[in-house]
Protein backbone atom coordinates (compact mmCIF):
# COMPACT_ATOMS: atom_id res chain seq x y z
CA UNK A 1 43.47 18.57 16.79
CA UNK A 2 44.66 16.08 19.71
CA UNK A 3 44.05 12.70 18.42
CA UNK A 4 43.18 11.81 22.30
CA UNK A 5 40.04 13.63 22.12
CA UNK A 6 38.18 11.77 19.31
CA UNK A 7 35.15 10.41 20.79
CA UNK A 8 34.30 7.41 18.01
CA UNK A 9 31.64 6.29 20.31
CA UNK A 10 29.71 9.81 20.49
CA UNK A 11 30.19 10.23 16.59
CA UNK A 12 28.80 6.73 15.88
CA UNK A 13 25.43 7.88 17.60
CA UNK A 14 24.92 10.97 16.40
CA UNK A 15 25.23 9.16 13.09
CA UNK A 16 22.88 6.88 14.08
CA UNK A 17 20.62 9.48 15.61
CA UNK A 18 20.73 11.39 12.30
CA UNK A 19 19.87 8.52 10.50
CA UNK A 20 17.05 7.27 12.70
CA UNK A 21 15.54 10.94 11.84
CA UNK A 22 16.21 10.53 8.11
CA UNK A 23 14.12 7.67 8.29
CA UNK A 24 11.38 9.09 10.11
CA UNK A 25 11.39 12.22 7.68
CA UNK A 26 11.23 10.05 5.00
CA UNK A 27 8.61 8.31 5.79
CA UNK A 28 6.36 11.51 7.17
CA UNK A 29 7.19 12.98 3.70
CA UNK A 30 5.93 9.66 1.86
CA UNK A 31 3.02 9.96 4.14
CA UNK A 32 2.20 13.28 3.44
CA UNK A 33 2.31 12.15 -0.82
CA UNK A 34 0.37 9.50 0.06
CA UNK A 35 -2.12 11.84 1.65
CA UNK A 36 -2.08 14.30 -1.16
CA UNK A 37 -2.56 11.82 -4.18
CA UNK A 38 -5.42 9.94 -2.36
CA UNK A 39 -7.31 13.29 -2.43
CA UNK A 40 -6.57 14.00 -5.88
CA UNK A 41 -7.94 10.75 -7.09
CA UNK A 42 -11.00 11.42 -4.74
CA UNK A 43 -11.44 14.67 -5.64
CA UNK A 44 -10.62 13.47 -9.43
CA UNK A 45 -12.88 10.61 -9.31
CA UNK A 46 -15.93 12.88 -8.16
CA UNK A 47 -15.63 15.69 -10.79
CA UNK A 48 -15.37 12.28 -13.32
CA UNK A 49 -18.61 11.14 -12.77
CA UNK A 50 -19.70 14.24 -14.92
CA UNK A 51 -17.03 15.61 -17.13
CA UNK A 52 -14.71 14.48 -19.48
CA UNK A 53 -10.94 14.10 -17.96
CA UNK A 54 -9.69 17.01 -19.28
CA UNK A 55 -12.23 18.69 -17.22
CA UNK A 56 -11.86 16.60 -14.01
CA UNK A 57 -8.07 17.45 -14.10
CA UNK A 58 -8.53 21.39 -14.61
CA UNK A 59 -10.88 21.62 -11.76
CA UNK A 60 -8.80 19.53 -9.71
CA UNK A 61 -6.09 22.28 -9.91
CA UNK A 62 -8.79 24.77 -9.19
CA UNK A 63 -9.82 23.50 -6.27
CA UNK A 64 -6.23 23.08 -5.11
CA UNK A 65 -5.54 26.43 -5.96
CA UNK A 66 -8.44 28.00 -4.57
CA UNK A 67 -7.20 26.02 -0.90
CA UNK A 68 -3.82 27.59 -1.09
CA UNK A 69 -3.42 31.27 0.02
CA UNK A 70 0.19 32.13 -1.23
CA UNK A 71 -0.95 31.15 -4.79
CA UNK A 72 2.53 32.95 -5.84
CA UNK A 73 4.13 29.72 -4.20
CA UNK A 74 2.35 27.58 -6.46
CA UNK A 75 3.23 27.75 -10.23
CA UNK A 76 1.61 25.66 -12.67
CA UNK A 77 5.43 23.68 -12.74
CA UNK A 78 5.35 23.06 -8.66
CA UNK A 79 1.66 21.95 -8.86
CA UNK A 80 1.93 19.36 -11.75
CA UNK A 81 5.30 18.27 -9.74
CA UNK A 82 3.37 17.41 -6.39
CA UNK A 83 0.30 16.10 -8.11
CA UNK A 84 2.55 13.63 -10.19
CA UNK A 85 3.97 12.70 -6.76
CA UNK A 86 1.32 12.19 -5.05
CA UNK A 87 -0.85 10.34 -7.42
CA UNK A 88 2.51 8.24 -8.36
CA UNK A 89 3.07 7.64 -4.65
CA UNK A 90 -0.58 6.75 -3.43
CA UNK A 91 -1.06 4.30 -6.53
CA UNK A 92 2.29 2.50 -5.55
CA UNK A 93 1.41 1.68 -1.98
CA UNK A 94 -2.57 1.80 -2.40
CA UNK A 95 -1.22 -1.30 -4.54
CA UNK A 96 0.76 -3.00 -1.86
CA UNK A 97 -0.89 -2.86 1.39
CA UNK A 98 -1.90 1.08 1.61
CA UNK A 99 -0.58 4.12 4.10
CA UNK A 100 0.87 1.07 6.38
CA UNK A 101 3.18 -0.40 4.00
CA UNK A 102 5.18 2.87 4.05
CA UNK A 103 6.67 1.97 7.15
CA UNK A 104 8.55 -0.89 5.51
CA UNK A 105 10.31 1.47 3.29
CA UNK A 106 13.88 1.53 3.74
CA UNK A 107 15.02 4.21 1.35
CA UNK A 108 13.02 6.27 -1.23
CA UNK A 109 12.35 9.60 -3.21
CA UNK A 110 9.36 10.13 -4.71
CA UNK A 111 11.16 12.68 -6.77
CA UNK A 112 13.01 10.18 -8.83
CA UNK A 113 10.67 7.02 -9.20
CA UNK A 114 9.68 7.17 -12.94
CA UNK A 115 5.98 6.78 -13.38
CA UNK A 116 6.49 3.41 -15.67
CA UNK A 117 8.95 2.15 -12.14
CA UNK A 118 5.89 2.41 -10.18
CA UNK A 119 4.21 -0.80 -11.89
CA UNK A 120 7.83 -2.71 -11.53
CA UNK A 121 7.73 -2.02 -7.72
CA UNK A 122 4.32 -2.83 -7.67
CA UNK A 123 5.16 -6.13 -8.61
CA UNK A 124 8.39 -6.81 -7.06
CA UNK A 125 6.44 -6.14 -3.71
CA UNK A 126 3.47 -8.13 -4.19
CA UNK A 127 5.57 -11.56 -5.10
């Protein structure tokens, strides 16, 4: 490779174009959690009024299941996974300022953000 050719300045954009996209991804994904848990507790909250939790939850999953067509996609595992998620996600920032605080967000994964981390941040962002 000729050294002469090494274009630092192109590199350094694409970088920060790449990251600039990361961001936005991140945040549509958050979004999207956000969007998905808020249902659930609607959806939750409504079936509550007359059943018992236990209840509430299992027709929760119905109705999510009924909604999806490529019900091979969803295993019991994947649904628990994005319902955890989501509910974990829209009771963080339903807590601190709702769907607009999300653009504050530097850096996150709802993947990894224990369910007992949620009241910490929850805190942390509301000193």
């Amino acid at each position: 490779m000729d050294v002469s050719s090494l274009d630092f300045l192109d590199l350094y954009n694409k970088i920060d174009t790449a990251e600039d996209n990361l961001q936005r991804t991140t945040h549509d994904l958050i979004r999207c959690y956000y969007n998905f848990g808020q249902a659930i507790k609607q959806l939750f909250d409504h079936f509550r009024k007359s059943c018992n939790e236990d209840v509430s939850n299992a027709r929760v999953n119905d109705r999510i299941r009924d909604q999806i067509a490529i019900q091979d996609k969803l295993t019991e595992t994947n649904l628990r996974k994005r319902k955890e998620r989501g509910k974990k996600v829209f009771r963080l920032f339903s807590n601190v300022g709702g769907i607009e605080a999300i653009e504050r967000i530097k850096s996150f994964n709802a993947t990894t953000l224990p369910p007992d981390d949620v009241d910490f941040v929850i805190a942390r962002l509301n000193e």
